[in-house]
Structure formats: structure tokens, C-alpha cells
PDB file of N, CA and C in Angstrom:
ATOM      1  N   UNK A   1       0.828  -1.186   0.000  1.00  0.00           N
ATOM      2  CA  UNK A   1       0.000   0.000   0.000  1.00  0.00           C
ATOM      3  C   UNK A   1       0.877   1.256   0.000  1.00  0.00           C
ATOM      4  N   UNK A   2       1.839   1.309   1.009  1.00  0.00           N
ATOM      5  CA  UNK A   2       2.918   2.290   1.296  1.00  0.00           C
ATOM      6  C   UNK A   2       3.535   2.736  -0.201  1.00  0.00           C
ATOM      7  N   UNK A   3       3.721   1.268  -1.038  1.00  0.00           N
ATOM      8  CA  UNK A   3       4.531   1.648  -2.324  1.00  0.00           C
ATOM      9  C   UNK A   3       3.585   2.160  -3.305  1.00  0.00           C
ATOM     10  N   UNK A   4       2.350   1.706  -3.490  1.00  0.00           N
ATOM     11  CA  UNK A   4       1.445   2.159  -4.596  1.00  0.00           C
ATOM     12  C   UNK A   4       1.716   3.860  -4.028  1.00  0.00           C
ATOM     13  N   UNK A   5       1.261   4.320  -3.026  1.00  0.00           N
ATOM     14  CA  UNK A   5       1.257   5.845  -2.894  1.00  0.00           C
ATOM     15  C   UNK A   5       2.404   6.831  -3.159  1.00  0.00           C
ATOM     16  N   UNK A   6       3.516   5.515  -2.860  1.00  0.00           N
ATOM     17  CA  UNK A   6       4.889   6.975  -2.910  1.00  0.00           C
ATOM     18  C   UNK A   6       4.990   6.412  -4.614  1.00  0.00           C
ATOM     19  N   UNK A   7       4.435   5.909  -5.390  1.00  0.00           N
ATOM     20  CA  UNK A   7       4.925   4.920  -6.948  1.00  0.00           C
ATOM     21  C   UNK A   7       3.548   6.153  -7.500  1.00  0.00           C
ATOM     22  N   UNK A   8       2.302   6.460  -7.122  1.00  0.00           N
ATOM     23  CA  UNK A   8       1.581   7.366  -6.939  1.00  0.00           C
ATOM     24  C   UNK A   8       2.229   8.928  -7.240  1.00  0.00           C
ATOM     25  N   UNK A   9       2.875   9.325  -6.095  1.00  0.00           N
ATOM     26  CA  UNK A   9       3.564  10.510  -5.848  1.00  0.00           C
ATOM     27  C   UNK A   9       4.285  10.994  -6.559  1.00  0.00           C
ATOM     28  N   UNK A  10       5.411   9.545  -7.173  1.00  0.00           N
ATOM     29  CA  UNK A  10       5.917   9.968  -8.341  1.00  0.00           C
ATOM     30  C   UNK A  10       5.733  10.077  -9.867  1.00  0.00           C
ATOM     31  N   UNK A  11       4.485   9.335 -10.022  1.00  0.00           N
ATOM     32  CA  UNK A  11       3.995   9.529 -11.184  1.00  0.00           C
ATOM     33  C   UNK A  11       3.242  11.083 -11.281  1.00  0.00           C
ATOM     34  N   UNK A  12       3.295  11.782 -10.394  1.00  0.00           N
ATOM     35  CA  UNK A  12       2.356  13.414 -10.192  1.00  0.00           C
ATOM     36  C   UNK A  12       4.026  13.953 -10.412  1.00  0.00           C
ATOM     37  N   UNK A  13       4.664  14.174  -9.446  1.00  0.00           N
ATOM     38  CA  UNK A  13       6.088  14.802  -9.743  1.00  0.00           C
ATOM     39  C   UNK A  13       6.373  14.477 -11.124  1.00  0.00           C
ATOM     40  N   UNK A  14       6.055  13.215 -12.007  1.00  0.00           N
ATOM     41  CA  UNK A  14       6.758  13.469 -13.103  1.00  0.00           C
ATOM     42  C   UNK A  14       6.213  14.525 -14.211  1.00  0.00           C
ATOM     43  N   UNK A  15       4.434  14.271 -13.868  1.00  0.00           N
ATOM     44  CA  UNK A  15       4.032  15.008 -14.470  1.00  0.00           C
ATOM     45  C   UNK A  15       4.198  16.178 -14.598  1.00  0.00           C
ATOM     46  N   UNK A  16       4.293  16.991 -12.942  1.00  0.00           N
ATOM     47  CA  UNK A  16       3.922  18.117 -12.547  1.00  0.00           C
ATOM     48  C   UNK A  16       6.117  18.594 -13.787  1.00  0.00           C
ATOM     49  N   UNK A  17       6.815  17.843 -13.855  1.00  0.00           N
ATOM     50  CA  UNK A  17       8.441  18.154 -14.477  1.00  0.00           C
ATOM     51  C   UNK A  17       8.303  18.297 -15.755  1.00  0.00           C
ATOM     52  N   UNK A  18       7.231  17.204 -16.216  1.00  0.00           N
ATOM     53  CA  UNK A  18       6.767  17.612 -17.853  1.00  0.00           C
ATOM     54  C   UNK A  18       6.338  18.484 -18.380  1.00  0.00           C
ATOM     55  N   UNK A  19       5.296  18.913 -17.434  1.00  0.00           N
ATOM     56  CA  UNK A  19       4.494  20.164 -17.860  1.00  0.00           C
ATOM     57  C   UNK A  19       4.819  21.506 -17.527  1.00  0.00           C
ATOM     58  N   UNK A  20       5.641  21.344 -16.788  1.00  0.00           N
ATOM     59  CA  UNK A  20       6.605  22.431 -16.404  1.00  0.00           C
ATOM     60  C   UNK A  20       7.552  23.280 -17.927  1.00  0.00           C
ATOM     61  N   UNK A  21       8.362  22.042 -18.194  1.00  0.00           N
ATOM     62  CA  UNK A  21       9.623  21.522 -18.925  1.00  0.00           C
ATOM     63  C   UNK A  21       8.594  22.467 -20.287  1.00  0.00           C
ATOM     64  N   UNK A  22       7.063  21.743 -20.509  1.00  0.00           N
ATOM     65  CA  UNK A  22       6.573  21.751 -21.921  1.00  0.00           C
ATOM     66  C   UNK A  22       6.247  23.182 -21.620  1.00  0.00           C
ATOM     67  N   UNK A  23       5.636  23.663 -20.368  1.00  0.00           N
ATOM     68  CA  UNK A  23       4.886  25.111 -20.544  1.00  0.00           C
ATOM     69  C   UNK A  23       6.109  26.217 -21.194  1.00  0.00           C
ATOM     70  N   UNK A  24       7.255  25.917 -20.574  1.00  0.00           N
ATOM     71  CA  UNK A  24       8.768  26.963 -20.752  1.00  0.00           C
ATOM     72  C   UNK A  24       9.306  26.504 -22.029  1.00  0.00           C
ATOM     73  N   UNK A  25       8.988  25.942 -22.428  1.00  0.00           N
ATOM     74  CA  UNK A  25       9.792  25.392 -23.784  1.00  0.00           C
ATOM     75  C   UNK A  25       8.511  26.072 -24.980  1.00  0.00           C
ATOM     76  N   UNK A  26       7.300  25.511 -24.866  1.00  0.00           N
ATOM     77  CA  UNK A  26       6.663  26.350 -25.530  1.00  0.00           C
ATOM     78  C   UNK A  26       6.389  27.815 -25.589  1.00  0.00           C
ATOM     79  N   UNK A  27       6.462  28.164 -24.373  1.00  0.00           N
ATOM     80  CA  UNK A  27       6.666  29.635 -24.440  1.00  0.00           C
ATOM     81  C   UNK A  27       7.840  30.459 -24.848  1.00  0.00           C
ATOM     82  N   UNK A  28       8.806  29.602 -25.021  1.00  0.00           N
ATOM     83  CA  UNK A  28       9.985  30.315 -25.163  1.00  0.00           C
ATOM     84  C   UNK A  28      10.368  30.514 -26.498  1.00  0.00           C
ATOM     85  N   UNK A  29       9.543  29.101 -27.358  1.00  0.00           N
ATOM     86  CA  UNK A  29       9.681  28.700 -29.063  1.00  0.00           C
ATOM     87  C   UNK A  29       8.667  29.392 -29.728  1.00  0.00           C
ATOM     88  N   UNK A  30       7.335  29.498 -29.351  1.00  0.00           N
ATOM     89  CA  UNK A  30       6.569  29.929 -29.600  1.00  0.00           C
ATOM     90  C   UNK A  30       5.625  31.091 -29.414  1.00  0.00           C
ATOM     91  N   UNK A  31       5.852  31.115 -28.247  1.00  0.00           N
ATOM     92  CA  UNK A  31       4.979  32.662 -27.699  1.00  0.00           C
ATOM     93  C   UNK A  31       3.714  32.209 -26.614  1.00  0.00           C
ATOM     94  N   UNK A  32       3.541  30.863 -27.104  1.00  0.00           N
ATOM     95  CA  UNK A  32       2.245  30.665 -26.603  1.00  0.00           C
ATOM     96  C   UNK A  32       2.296  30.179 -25.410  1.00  0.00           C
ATOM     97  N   UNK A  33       1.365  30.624 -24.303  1.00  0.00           N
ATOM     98  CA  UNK A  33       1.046  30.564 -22.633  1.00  0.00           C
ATOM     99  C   UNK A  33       0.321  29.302 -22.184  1.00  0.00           C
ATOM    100  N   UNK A  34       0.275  28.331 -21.717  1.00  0.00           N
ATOM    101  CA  UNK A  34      -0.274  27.014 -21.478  1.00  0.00           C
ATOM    102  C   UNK A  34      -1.632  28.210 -19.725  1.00  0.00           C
ATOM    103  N   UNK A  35      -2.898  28.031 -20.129  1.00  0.00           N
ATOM    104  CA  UNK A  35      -3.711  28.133 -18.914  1.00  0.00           C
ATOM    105  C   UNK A  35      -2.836  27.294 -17.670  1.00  0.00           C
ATOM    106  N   UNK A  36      -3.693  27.990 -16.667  1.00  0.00           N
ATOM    107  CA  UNK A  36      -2.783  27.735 -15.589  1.00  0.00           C
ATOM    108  C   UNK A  36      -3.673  26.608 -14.822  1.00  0.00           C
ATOM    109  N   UNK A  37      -4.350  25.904 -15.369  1.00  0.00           N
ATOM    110  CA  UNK A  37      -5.086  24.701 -14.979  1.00  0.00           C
ATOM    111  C   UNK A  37      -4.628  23.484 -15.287  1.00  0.00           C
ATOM    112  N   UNK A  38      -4.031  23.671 -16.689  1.00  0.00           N
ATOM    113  CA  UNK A  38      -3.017  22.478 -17.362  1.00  0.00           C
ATOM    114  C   UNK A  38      -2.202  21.334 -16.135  1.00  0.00           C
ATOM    115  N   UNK A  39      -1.704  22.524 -15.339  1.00  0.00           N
ATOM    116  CA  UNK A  39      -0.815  21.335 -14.028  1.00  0.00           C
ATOM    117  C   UNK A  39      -1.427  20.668 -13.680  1.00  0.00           C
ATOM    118  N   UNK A  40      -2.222  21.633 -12.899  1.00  0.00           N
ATOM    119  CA  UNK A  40      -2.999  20.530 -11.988  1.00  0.00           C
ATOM    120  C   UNK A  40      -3.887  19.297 -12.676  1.00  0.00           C
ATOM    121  N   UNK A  41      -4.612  19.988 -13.696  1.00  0.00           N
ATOM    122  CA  UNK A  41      -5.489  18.700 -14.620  1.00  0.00           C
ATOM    123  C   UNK A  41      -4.463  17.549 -14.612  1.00  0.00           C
ATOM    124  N   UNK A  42      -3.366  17.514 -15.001  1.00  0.00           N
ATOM    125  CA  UNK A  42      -2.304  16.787 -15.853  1.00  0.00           C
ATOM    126  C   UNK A  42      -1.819  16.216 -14.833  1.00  0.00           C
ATOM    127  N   UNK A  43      -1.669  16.879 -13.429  1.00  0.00           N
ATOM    128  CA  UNK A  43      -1.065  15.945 -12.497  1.00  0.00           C
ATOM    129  C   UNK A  43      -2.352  14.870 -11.758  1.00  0.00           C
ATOM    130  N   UNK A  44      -3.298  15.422 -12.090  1.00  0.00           N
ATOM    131  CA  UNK A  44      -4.599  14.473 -11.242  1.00  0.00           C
ATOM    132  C   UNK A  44      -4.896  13.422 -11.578  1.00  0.00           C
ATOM    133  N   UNK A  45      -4.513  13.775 -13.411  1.00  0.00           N
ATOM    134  CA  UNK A  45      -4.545  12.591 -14.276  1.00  0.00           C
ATOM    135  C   UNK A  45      -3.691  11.797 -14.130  1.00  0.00           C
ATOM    136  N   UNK A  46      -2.425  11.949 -14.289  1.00  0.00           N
ATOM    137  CA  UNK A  46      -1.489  11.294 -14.080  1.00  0.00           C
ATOM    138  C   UNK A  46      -1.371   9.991 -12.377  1.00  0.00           C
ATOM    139  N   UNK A  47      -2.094  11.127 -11.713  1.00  0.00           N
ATOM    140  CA  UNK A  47      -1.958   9.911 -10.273  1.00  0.00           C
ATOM    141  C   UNK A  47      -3.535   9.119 -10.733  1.00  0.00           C
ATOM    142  N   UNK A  48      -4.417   9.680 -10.827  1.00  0.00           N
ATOM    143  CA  UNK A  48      -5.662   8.667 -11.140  1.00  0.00           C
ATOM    144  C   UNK A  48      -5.680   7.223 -12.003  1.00  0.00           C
ATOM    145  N   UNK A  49      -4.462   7.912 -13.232  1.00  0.00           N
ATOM    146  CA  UNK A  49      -4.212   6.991 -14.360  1.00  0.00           C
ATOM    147  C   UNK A  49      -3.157   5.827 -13.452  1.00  0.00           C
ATOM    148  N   UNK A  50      -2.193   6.280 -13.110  1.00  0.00           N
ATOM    149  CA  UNK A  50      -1.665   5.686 -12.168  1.00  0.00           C
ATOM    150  C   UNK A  50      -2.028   4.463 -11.264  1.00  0.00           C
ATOM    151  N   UNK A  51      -2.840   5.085 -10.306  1.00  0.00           N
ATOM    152  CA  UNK A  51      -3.429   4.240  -9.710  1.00  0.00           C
ATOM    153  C   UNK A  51      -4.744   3.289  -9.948  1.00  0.00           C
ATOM    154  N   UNK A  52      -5.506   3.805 -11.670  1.00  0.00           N
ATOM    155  CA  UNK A  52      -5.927   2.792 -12.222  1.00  0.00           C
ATOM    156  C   UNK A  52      -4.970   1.097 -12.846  1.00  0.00           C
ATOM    157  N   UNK A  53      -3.802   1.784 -13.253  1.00  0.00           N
ATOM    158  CA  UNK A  53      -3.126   0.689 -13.751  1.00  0.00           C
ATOM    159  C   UNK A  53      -2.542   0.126 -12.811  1.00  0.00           C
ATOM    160  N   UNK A  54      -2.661   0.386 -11.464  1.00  0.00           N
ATOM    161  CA  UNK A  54      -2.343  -0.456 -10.204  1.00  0.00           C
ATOM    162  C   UNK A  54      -3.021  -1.356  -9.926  1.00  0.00           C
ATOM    163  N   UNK A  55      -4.018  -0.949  -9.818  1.00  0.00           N
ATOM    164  CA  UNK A  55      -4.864  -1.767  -9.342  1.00  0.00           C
ATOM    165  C   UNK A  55      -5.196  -2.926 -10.644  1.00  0.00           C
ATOM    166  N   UNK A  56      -4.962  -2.531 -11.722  1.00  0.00           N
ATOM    167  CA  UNK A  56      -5.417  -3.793 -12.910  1.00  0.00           C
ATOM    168  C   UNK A  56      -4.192  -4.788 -12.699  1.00  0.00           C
ATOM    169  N   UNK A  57      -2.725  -4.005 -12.337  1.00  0.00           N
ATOM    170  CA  UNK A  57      -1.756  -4.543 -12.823  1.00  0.00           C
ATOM    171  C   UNK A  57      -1.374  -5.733 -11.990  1.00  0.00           C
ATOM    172  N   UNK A  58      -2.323  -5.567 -10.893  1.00  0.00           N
ATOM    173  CA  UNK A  58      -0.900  -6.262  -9.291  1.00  0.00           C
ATOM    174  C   UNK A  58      -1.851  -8.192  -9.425  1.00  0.00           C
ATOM    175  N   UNK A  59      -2.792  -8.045 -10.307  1.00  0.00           N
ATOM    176  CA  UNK A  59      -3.001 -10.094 -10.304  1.00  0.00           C
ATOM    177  C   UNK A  59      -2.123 -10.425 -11.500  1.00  0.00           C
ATOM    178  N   UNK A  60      -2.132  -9.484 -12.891  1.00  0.00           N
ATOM    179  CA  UNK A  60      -0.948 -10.641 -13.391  1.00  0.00           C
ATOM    180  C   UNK A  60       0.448 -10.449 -13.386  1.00  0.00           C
ATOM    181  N   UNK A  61       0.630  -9.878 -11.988  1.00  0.00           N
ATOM    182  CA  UNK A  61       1.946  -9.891 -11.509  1.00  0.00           C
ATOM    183  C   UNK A  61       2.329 -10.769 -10.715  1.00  0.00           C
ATOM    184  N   UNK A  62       1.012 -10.794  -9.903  1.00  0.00           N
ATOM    185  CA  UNK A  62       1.132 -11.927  -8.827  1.00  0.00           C
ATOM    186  C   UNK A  62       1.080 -13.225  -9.372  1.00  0.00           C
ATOM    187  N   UNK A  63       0.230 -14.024 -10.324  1.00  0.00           N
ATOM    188  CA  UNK A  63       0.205 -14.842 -11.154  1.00  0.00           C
ATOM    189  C   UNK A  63       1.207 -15.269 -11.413  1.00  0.00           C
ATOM    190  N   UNK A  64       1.992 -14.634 -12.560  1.00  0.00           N
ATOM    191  CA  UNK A  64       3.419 -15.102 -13.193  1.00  0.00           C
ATOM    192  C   UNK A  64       4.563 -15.049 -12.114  1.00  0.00           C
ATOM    193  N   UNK A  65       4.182 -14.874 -11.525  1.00  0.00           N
ATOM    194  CA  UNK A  65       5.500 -15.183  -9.631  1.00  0.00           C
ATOM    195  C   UNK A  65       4.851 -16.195  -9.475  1.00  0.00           C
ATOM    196  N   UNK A  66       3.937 -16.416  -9.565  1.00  0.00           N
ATOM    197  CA  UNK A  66       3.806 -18.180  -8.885  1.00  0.00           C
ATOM    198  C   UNK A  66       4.542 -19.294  -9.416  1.00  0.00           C
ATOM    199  N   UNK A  67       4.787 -20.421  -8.451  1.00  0.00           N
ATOM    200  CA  UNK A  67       5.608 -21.530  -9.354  1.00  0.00           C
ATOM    201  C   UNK A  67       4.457 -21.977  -9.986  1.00  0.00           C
ATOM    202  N   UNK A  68       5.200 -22.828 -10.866  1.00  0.00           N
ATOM    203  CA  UNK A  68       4.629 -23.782 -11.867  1.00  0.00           C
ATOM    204  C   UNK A  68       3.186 -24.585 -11.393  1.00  0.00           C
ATOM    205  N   UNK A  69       3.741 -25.320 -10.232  1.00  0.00           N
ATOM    206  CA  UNK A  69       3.077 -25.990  -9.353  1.00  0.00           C
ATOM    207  C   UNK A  69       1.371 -25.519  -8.388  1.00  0.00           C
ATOM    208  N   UNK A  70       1.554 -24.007  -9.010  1.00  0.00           N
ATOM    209  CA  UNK A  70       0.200 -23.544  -8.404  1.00  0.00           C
ATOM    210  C   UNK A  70      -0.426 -23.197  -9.600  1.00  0.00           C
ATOM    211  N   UNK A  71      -1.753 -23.621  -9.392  1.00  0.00           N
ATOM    212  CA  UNK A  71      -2.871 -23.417 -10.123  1.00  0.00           C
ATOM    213  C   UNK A  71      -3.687 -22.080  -9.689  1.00  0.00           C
ATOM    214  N   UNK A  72      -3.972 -21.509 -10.166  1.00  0.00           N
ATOM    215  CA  UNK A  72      -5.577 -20.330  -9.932  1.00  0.00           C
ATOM    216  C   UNK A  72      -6.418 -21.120 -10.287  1.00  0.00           C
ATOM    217  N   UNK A  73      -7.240 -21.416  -8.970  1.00  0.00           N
ATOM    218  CA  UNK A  73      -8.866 -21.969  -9.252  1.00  0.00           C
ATOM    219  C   UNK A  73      -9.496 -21.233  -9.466  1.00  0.00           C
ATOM    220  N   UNK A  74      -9.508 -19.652  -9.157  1.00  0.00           N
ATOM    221  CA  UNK A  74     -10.803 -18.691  -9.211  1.00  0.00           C
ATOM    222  C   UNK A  74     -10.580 -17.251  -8.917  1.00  0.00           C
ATOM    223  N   UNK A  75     -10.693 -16.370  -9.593  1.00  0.00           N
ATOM    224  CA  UNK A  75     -10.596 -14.951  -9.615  1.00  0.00           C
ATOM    225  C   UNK A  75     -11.981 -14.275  -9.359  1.00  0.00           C
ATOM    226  N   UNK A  76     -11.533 -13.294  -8.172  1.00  0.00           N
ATOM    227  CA  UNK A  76     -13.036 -12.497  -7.799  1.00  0.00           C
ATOM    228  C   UNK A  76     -12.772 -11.141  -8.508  1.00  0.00           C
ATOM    229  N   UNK A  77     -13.613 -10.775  -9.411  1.00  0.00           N
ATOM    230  CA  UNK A  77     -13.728  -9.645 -10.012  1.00  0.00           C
ATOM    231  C   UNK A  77     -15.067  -8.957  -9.503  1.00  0.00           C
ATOM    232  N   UNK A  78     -14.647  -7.753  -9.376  1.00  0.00           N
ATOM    233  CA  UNK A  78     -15.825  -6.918  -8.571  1.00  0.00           C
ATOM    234  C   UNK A  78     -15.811  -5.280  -9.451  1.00  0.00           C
ATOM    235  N   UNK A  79     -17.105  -4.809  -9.423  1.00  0.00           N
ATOM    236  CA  UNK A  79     -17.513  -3.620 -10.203  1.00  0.00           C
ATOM    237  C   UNK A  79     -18.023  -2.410  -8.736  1.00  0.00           C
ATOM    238  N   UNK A  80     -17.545  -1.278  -9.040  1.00  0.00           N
ATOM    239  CA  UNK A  80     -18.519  -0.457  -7.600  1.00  0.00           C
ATOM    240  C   UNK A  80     -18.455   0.792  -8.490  1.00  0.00           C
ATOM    241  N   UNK A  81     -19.683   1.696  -7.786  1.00  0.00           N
ATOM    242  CA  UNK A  81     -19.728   2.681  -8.307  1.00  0.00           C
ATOM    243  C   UNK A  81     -18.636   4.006  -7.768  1.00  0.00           C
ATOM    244  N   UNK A  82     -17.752   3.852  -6.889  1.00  0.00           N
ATOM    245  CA  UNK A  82     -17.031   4.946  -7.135  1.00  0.00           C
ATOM    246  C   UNK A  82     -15.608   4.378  -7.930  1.00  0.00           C
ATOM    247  N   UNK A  83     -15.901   3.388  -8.556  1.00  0.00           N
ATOM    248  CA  UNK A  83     -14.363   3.125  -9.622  1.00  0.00           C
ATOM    249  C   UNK A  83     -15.717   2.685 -10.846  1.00  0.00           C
ATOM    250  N   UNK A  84     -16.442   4.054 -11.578  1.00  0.00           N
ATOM    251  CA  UNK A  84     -16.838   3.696 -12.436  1.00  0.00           C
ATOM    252  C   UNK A  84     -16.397   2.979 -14.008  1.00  0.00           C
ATOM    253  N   UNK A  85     -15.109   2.894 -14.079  1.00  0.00           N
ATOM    254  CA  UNK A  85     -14.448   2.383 -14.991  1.00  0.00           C
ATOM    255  C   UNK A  85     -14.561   0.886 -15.341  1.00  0.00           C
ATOM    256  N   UNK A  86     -14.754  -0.165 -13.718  1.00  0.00           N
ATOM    257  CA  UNK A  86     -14.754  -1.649 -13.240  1.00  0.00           C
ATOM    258  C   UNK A  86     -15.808  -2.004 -14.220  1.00  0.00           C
ATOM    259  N   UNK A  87     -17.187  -0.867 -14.456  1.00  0.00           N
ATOM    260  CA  UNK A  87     -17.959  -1.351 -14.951  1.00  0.00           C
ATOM    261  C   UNK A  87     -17.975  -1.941 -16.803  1.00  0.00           C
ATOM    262  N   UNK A  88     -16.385  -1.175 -17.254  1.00  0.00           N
ATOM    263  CA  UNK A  88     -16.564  -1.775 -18.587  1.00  0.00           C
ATOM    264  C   UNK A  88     -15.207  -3.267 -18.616  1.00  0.00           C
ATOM    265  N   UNK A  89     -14.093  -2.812 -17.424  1.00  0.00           N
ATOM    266  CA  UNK A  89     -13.508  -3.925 -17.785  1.00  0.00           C
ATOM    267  C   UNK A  89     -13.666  -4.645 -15.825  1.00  0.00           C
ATOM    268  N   UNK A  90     -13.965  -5.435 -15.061  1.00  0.00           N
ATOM    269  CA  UNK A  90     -14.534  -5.256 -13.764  1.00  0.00           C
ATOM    270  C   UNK A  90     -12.864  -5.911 -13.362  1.00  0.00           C
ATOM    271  N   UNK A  91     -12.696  -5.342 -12.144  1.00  0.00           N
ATOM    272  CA  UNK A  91     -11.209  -5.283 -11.608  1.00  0.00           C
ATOM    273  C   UNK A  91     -11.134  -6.726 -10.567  1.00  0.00           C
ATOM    274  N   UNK A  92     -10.105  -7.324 -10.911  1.00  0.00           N
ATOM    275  CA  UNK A  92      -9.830  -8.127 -10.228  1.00  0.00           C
ATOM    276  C   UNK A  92      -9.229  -8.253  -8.967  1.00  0.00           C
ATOM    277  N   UNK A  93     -10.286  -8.138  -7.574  1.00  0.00           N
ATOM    278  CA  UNK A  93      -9.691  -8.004  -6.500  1.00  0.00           C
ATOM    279  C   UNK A  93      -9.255  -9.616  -5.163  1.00  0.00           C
ATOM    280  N   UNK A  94      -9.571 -10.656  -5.753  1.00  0.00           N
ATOM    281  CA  UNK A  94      -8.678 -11.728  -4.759  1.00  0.00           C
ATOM    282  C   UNK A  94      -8.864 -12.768  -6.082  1.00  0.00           C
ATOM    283  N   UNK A  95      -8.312 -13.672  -5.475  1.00  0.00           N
ATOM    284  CA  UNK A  95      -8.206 -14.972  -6.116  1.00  0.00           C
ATOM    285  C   UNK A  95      -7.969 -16.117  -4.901  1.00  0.00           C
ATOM    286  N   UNK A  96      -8.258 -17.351  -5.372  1.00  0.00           N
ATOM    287  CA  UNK A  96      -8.146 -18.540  -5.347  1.00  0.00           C
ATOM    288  C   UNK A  96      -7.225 -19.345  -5.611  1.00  0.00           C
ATOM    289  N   UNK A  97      -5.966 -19.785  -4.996  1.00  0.00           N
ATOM    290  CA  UNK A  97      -4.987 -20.627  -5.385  1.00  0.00           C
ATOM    291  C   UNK A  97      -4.860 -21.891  -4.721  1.00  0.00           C
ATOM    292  N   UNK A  98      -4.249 -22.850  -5.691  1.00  0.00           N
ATOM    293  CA  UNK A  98      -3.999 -24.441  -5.198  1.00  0.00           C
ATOM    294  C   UNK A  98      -2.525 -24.758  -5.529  1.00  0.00           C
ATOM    295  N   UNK A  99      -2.022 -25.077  -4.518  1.00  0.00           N
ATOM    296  CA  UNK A  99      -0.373 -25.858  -4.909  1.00  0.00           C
ATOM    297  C   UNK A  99      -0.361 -26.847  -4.628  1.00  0.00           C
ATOM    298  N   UNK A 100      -0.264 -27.561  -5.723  1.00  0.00           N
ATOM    299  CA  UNK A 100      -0.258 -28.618  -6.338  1.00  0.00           C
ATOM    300  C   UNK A 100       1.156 -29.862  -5.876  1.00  0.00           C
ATOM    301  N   UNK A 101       1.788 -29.353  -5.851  1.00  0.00           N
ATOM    302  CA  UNK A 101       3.302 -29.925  -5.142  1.00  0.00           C
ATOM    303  C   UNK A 101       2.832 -30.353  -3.620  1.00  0.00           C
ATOM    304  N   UNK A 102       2.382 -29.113  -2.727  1.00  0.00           N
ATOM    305  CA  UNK A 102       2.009 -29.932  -1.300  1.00  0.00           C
ATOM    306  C   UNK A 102       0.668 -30.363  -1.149  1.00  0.00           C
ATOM    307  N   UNK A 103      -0.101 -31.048  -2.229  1.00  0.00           N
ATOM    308  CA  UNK A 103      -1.028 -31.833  -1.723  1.00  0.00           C
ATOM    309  C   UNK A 103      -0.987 -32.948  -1.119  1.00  0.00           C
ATOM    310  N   UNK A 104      -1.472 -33.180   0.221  1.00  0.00           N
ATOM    311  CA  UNK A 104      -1.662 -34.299   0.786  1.00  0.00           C
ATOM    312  C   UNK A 104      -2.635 -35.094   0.853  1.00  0.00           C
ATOM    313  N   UNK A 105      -1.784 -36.540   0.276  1.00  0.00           N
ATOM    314  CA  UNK A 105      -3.135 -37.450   0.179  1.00  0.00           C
ATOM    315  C   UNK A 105      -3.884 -37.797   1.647  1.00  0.00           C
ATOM    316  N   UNK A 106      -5.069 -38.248   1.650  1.00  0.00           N
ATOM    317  CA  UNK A 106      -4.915 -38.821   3.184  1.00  0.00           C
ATOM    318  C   UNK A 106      -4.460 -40.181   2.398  1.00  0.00           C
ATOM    319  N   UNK A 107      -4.373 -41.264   3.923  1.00  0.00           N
ATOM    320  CA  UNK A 107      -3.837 -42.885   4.141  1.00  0.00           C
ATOM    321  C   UNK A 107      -5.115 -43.311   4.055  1.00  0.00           C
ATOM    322  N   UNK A 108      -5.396 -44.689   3.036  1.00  0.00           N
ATOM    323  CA  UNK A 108      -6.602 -45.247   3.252  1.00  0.00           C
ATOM    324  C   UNK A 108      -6.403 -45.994   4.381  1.00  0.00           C
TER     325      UNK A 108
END
């Protein structure tokens, strides 16, 4: 959690360096003034976008770290209305795993 926010933080700092970088560079080549809303829009986006692709990203990360030997029986995907987005692709929040290597039989 600690890392999504400061991984968060820096995806806004990068923005907030880009748009910086682009407002002075265009003004300096061109003449032209970037509104002074541009930052902030651009940095809100940037952490929102952010922390959308967090949250999609962290099951098939976790997945492909698994050994061989574990199976996914079952993925819980869930939709809510304040992550209206879930509703076109729905976000995968736990799963179901089996390892296969320490199954124990019982003794007849």
C-alpha cells in the first residue's frame, strides 16, 4: 500500500516536471502561454491513471511469480460505483490458489 502511494507521488512529480519543462519550452519557441489549470489537470490525471493501472496490474503480476506448481482456481472480479471504470472492464480483487506440489493425500 505504502509503495502504490509513494509509486503514486511519483507519477504526479513526473508530471507536474513535464508540464513544467513543456509550458517553458513552448513559451519560449513559440509565444504561446499554457492556462494555468493544465498542471494541476495533468497531475490528477497522471496519479488517477496511475493508480488505475495499479490496481489492474498487481493479479498478473502476482500470477506469473507463482511456481509452476500452483494453479488459480478462481478470480473475484468486482464492479462499484465509485471506480466507475470496473464497470466496462470489472477489476480483479482476490483470487483462489492451489499448490499442487504440497497436496496431501490422506492414508486409506
Amino acid at each position: 500500500m505504502a509503495n502504490d502511494f509513494l509509486s503514486m507521488l511519483a507519477a504526479a512529480f513526473l508530471a507536474v516536471v513535464v508540464v513544467y519543462a513543456a509550458k517553458h519550452a513552448l513559451r519560449k519557441l513559440t509565444g504561446f502561454v499554457l492556462p494555468k489549470w493544465v498542471m494541476p489537470a495533468v497531475t490528477g490525471l497522471s496519479m488517477l491513471g496511475y493508480t488505475i493501472y495499479a490496481e489492474y496490474a498487481w493479479f498478473p503480476t502476482v500470477r506469473d511469480g507463482l511456481p509452476p506448481s500452483v494453479a488459480v482456481l478462481r478470480t473475484v472480479e468486482n464492479s462499484a460505483p465509485w471506480r466507475p471504470w470496473t464497470y466496462l472492464a470489472p477489476l480483479t480483487t482476490r483470487f483462489m490458489a492451489l499448490d499442487r506440489a504440497k497436496l496431501r493425500h490422506p492414508a486409506p
